[in-house]
C-alpha atoms as a PDB file:
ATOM      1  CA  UNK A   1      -7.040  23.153   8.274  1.00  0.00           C
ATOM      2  CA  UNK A   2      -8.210  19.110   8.739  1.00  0.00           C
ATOM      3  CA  UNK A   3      -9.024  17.483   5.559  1.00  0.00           C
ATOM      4  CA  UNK A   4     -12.089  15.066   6.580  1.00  0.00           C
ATOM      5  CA  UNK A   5     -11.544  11.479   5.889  1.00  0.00           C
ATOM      6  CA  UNK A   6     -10.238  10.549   2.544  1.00  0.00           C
ATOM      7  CA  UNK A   7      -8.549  13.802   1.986  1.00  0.00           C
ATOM      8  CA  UNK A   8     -11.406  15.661   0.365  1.00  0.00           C
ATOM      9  CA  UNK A   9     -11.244  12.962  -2.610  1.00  0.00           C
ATOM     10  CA  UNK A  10     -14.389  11.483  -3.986  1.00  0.00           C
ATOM     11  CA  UNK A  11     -15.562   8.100  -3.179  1.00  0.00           C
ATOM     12  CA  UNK A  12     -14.368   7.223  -6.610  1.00  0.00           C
ATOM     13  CA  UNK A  13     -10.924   8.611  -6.407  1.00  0.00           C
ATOM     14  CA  UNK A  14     -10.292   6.832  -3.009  1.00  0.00           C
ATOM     15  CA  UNK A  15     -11.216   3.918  -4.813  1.00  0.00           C
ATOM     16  CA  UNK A  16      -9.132   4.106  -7.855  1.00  0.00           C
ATOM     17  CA  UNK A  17      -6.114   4.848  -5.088  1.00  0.00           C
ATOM     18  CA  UNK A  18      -6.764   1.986  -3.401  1.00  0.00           C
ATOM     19  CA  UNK A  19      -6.629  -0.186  -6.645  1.00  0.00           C
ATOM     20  CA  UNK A  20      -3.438   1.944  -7.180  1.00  0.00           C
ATOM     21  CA  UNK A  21      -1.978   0.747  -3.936  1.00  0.00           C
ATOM     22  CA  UNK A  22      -2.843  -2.985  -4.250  1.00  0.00           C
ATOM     23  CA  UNK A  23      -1.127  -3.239  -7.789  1.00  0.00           C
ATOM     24  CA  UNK A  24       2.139  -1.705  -6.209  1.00  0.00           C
ATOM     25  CA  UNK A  25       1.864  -4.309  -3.387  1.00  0.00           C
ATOM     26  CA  UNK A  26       1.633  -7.071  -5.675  1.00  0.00           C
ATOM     27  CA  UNK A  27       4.621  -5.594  -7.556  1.00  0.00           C
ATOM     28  CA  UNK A  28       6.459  -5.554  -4.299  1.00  0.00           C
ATOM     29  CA  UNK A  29       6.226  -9.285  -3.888  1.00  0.00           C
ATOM     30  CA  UNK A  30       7.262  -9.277  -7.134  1.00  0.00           C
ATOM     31  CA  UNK A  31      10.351  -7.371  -6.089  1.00  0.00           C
ATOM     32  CA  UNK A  32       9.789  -4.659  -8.587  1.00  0.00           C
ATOM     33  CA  UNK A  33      12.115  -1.362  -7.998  1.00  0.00           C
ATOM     34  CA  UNK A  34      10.603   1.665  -6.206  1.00  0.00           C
ATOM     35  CA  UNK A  35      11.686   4.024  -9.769  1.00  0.00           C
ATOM     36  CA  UNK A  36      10.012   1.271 -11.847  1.00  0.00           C
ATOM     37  CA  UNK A  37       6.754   1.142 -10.237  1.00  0.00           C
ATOM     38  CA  UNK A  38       6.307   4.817  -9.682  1.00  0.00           C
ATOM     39  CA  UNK A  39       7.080   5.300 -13.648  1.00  0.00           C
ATOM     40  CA  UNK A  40       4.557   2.696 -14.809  1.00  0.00           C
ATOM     41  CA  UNK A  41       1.845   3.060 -11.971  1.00  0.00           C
ATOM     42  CA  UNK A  42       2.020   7.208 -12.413  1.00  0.00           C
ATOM     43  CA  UNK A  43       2.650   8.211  -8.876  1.00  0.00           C
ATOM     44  CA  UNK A  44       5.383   9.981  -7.268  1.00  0.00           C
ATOM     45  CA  UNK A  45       8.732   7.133  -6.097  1.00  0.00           C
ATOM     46  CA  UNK A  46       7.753   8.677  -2.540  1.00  0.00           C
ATOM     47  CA  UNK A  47       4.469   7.680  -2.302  1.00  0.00           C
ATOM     48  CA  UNK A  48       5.715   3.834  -3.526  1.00  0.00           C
ATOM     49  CA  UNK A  49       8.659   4.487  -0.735  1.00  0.00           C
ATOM     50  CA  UNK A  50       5.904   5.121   1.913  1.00  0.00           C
ATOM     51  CA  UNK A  51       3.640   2.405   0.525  1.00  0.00           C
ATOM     52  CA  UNK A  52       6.779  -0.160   0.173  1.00  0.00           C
ATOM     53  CA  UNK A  53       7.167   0.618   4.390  1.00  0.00           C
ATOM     54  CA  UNK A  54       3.606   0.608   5.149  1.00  0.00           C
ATOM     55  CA  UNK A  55       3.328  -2.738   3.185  1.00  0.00           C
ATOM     56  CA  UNK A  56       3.001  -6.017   5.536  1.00  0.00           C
ATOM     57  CA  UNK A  57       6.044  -8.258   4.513  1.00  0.00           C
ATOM     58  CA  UNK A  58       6.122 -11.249   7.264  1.00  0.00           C
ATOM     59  CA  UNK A  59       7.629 -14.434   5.577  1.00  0.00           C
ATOM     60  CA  UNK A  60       5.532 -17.539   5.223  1.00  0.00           C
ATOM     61  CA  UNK A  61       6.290 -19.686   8.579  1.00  0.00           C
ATOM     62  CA  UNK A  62       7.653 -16.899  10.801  1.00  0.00           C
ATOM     63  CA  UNK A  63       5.133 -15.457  13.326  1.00  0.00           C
ATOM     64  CA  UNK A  64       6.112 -12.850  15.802  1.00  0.00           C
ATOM     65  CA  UNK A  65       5.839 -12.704  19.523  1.00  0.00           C
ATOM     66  CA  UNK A  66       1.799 -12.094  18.837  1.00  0.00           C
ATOM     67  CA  UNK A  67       1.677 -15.738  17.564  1.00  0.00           C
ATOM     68  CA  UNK A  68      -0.370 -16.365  14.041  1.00  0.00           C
ATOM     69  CA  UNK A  69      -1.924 -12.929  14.032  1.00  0.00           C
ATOM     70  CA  UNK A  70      -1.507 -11.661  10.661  1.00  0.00           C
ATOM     71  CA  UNK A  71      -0.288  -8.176   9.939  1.00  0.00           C
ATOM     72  CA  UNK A  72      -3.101  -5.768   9.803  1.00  0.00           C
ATOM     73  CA  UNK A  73      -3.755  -4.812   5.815  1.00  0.00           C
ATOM     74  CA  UNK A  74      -6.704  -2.355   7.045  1.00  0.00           C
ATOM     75  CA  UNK A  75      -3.913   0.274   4.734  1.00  0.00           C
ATOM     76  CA  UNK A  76      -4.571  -1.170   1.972  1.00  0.00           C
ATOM     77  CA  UNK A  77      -8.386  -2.374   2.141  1.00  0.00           C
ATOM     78  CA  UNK A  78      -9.315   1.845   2.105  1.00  0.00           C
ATOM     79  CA  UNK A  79     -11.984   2.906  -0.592  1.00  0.00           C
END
């Protein structure tokens, strides 16, 4: 069985997992460790192993073939 979009969570929950998400990105730049984050945000370390891969890390002043697009964050922007 398909799970509509979201999962079957609430508009709220999708929310709060989005907020989830962003705080573990901003602990990425930090440079935070995967155990660390999982422990203090309350997830599981594979979800912060998938989000860690999913996350868009492209160094200031280095641009791909694709010129100055920036990575796509539409991952992370979900409520």
């Amino acid at each position: 069985m398909r799970y509509a979009e979201g999962g079957g969570l609430t508009a709220e929950r999708r929310a709060f997992r989005s907020q989830v998400r962003l705080e573990a990105g901003g602990r990425f730049a930090a440079g935070e460790r995967t155990a660390v984050i999982a422990k203090e945000l309350r997830v599981s370390e594979r979800s912060v192993e998938r989000w860690r891969r999913a996350w868009p890390c492209v160094p200031l002043g280095r641009r791909g073939r694709r010129g100055s697009r920036m990575p796509n964050l539409q991952y992370w922007r979900k409520s």
